[in-house]
Protein backbone atom coordinates (compact mmCIF):
# COMPACT_ATOMS: atom_id res chain seq x y z
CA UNK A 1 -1.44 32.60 -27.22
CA UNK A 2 -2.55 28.84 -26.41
CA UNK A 3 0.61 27.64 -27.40
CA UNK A 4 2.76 29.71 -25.68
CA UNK A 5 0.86 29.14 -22.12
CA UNK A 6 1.13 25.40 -22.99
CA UNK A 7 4.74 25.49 -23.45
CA UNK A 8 5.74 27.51 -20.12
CA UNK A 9 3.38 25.07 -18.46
CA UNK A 10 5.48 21.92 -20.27
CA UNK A 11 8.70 23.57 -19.48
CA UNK A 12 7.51 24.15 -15.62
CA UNK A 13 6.59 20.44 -15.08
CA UNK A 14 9.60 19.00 -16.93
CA UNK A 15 12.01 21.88 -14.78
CA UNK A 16 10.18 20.82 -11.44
CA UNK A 17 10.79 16.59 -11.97
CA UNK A 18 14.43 17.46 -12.60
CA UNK A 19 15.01 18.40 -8.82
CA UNK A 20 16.81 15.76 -6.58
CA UNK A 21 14.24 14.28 -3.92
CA UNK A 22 15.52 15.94 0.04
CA UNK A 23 16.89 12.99 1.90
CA UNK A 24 15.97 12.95 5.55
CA UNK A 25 18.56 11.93 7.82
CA UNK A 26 17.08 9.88 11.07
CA UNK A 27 18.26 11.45 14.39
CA UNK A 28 20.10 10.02 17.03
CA UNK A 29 17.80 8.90 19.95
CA UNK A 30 18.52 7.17 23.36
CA UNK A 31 15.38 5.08 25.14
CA UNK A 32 15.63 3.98 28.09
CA UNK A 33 12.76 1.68 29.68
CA UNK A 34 12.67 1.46 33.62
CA UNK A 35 10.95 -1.09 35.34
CA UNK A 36 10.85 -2.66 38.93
CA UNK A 37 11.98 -6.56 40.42
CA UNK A 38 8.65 -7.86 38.94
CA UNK A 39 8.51 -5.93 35.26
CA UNK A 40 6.01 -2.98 36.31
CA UNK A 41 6.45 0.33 34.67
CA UNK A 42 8.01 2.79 36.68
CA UNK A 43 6.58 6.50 35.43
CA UNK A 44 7.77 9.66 37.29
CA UNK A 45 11.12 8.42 37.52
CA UNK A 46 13.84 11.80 37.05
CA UNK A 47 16.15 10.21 34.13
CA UNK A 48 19.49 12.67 33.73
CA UNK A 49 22.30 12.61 31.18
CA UNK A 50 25.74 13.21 31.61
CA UNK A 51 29.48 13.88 29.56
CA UNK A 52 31.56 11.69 32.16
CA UNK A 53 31.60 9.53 35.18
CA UNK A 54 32.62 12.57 37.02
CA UNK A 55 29.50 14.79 36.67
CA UNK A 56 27.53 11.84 37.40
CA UNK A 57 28.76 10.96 40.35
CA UNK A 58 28.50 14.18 41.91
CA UNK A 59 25.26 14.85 40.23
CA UNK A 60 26.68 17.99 38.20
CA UNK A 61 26.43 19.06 34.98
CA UNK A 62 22.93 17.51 33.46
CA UNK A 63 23.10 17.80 30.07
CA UNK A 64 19.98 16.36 29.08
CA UNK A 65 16.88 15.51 31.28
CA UNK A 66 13.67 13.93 31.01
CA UNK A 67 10.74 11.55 33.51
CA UNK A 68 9.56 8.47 32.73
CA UNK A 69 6.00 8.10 31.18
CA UNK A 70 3.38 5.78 32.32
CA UNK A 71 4.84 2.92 30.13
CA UNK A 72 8.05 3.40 31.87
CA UNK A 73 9.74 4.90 28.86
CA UNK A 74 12.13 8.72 28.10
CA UNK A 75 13.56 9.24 24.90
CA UNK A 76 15.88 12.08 24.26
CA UNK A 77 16.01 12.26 20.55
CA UNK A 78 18.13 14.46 18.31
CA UNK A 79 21.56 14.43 20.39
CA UNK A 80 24.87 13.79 19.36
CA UNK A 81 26.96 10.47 19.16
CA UNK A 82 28.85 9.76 22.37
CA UNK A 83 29.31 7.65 25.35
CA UNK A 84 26.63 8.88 28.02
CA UNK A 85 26.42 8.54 32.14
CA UNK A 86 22.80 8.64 33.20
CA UNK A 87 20.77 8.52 36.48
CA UNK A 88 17.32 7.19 37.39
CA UNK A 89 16.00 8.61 40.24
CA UNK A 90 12.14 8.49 42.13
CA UNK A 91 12.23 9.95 45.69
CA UNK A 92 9.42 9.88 45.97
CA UNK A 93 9.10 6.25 45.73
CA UNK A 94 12.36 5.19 46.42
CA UNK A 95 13.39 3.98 43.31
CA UNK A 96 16.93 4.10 41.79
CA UNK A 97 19.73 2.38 39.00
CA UNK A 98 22.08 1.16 41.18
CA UNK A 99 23.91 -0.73 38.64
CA UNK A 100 23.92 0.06 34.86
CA UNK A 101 24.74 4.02 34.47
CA UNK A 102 26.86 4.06 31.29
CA UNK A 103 26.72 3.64 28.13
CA UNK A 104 29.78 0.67 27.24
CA UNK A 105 30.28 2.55 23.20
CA UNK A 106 29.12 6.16 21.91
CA UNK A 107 25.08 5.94 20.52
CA UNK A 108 24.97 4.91 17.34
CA UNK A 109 24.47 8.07 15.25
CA UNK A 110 20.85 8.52 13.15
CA UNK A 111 19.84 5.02 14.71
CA UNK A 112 17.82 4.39 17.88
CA UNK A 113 19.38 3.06 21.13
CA UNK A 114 16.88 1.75 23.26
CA UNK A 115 17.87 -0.38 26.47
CA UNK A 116 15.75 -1.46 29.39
CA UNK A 117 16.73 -0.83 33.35
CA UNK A 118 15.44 -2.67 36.69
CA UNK A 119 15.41 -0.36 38.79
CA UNK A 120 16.31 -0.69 42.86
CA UNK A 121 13.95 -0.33 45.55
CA UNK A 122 16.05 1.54 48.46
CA UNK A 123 16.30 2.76 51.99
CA UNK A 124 18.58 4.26 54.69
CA UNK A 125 20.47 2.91 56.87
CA UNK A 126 22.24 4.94 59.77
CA UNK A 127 24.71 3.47 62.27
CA UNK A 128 25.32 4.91 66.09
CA UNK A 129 28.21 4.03 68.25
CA UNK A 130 27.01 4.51 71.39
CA UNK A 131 29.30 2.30 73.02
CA UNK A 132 29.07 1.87 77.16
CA UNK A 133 33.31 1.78 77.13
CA UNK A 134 33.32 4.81 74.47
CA UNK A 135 35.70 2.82 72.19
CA UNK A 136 35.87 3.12 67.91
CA UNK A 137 34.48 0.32 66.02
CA UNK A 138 34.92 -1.07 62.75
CA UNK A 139 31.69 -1.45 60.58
CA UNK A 140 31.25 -4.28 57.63
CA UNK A 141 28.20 -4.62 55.82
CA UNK A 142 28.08 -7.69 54.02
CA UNK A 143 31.41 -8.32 54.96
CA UNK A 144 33.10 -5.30 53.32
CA UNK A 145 34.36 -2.61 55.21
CA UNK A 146 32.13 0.01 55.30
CA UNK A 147 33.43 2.35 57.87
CA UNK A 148 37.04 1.43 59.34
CA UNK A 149 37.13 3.49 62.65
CA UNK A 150 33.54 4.71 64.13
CA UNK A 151 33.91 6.85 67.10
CA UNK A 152 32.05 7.18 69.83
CA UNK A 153 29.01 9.53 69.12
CA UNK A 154 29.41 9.56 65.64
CA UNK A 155 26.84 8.03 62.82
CA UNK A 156 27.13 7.07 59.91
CA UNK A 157 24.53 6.55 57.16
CA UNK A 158 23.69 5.68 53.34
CA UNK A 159 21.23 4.99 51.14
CA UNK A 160 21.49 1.23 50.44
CA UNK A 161 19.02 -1.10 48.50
CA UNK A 162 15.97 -2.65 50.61
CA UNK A 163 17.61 -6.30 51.35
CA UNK A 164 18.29 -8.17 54.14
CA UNK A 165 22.36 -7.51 55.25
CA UNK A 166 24.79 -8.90 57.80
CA UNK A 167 26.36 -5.46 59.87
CA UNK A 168 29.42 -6.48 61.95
CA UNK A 169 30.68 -4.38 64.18
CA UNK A 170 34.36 -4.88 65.41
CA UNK A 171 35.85 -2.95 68.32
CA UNK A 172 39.06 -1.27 67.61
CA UNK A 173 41.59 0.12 70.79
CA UNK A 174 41.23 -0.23 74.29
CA UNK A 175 38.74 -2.55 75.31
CA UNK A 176 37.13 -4.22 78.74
CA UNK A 177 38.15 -8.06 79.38
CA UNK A 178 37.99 -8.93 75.76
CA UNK A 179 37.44 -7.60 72.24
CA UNK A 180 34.10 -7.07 71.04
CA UNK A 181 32.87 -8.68 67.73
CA UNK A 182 28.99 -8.14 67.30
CA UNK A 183 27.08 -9.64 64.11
CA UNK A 184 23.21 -7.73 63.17
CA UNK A 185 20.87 -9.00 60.97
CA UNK A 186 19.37 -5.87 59.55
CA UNK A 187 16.39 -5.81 56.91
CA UNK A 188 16.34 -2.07 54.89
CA UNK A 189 12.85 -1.58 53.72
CA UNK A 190 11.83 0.85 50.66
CA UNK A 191 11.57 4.18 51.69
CA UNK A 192 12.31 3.48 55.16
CA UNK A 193 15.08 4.62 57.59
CA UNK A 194 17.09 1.75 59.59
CA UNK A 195 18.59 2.54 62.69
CA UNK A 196 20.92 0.47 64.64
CA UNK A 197 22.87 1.31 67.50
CA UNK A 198 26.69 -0.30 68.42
CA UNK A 199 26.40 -0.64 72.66
């Protein structure tokens, strides 16, 4: 009876160190690290994922999401291999990516991708024509068109980042002795909305 116990317990060790060892496959995972001009950690920032440069630009379509911690950082681990479109957004604080948002190849699958973002302080900035002769005016911002025919009475407005810009204004039509070209200096602060008026 010894014997036979001794060989099913043989037979059971030798069977068991025959199986192949599991091998774990590492997932796919995108990090992203936001931080402001100066290198702080930005936490509470909204951090979306998109297919395509559509859905992002409209804000559509999230197909993964996830907020900073207090070290700045989101990981979304365990999604698939592709190219993906993602926003950072505080509005609370004003904080956003106004220039990287892509992803230039697809993540590299069962690896970490891990990039770091300085993120832009912003504000708004609104423009009035309220014109004396009632005539539309071209607006440039920085020397760009921004707005190629401003009526009178109507405003325009967009979030911008909080800088100091040059805001011509250029009337268009009908004008009174000669044509007016006016040049503001205009400072957007963070979280703050910027007025200015076309006379």
């Amino acid at each position: 009876m010894k014997i036979y116990i001794t060989a099913i317990i043989v037979s059971v060790l030798v069977l068991g160190s025959c199986t192949k060892p599991k091998t774990v496959t590492a997932p796919t995972v995108f990090s992203l690290h936001c931080t402001d001009d100066y290198g702080n950690f930005l936490d509470g920032v909204l951090v979306n994922l998109y297919n395509d440069s559509t859905d992002w630009a409209k804000g559509t379509n999230v197909i993964y999401t996830g907020i900073t911690s207090d070290s700045g950082n989101v990981t979304f681990s365990g999604i698939p291999s592709q190219r993906y479109y993602f926003s950072c957004h505080d509005t609370a604080n004003c904080w956003i990516n106004q220039q990287a948002y892509f992803l230039g190849n697809p993540l590299a699958a069962n690896q970490t991708t891990a990039i770091s973002l300085t993120l832009t302080g912003y504000g708004t900035l609104s423009v009035t024509n309220t014109s004396v002769n009632r005539t539309p005016y071209q607006i440039n911002i920085n020397g760009k068109i921004w707005q190629s025919s401003l009526a009178y009475g109507q405003t325009i407005s967009r979030i911008v980042a909080a800088q100091a810009y040059s805001l011509e204004a250029i009337q268009l039509g009908k004008y009174i002795g000669y044509q007016a070209d006016i040049i503001y200096g205009i400072n957007v602060n963070q979280c703050t909305a910027t007025t200015q008026n076309i006379p």
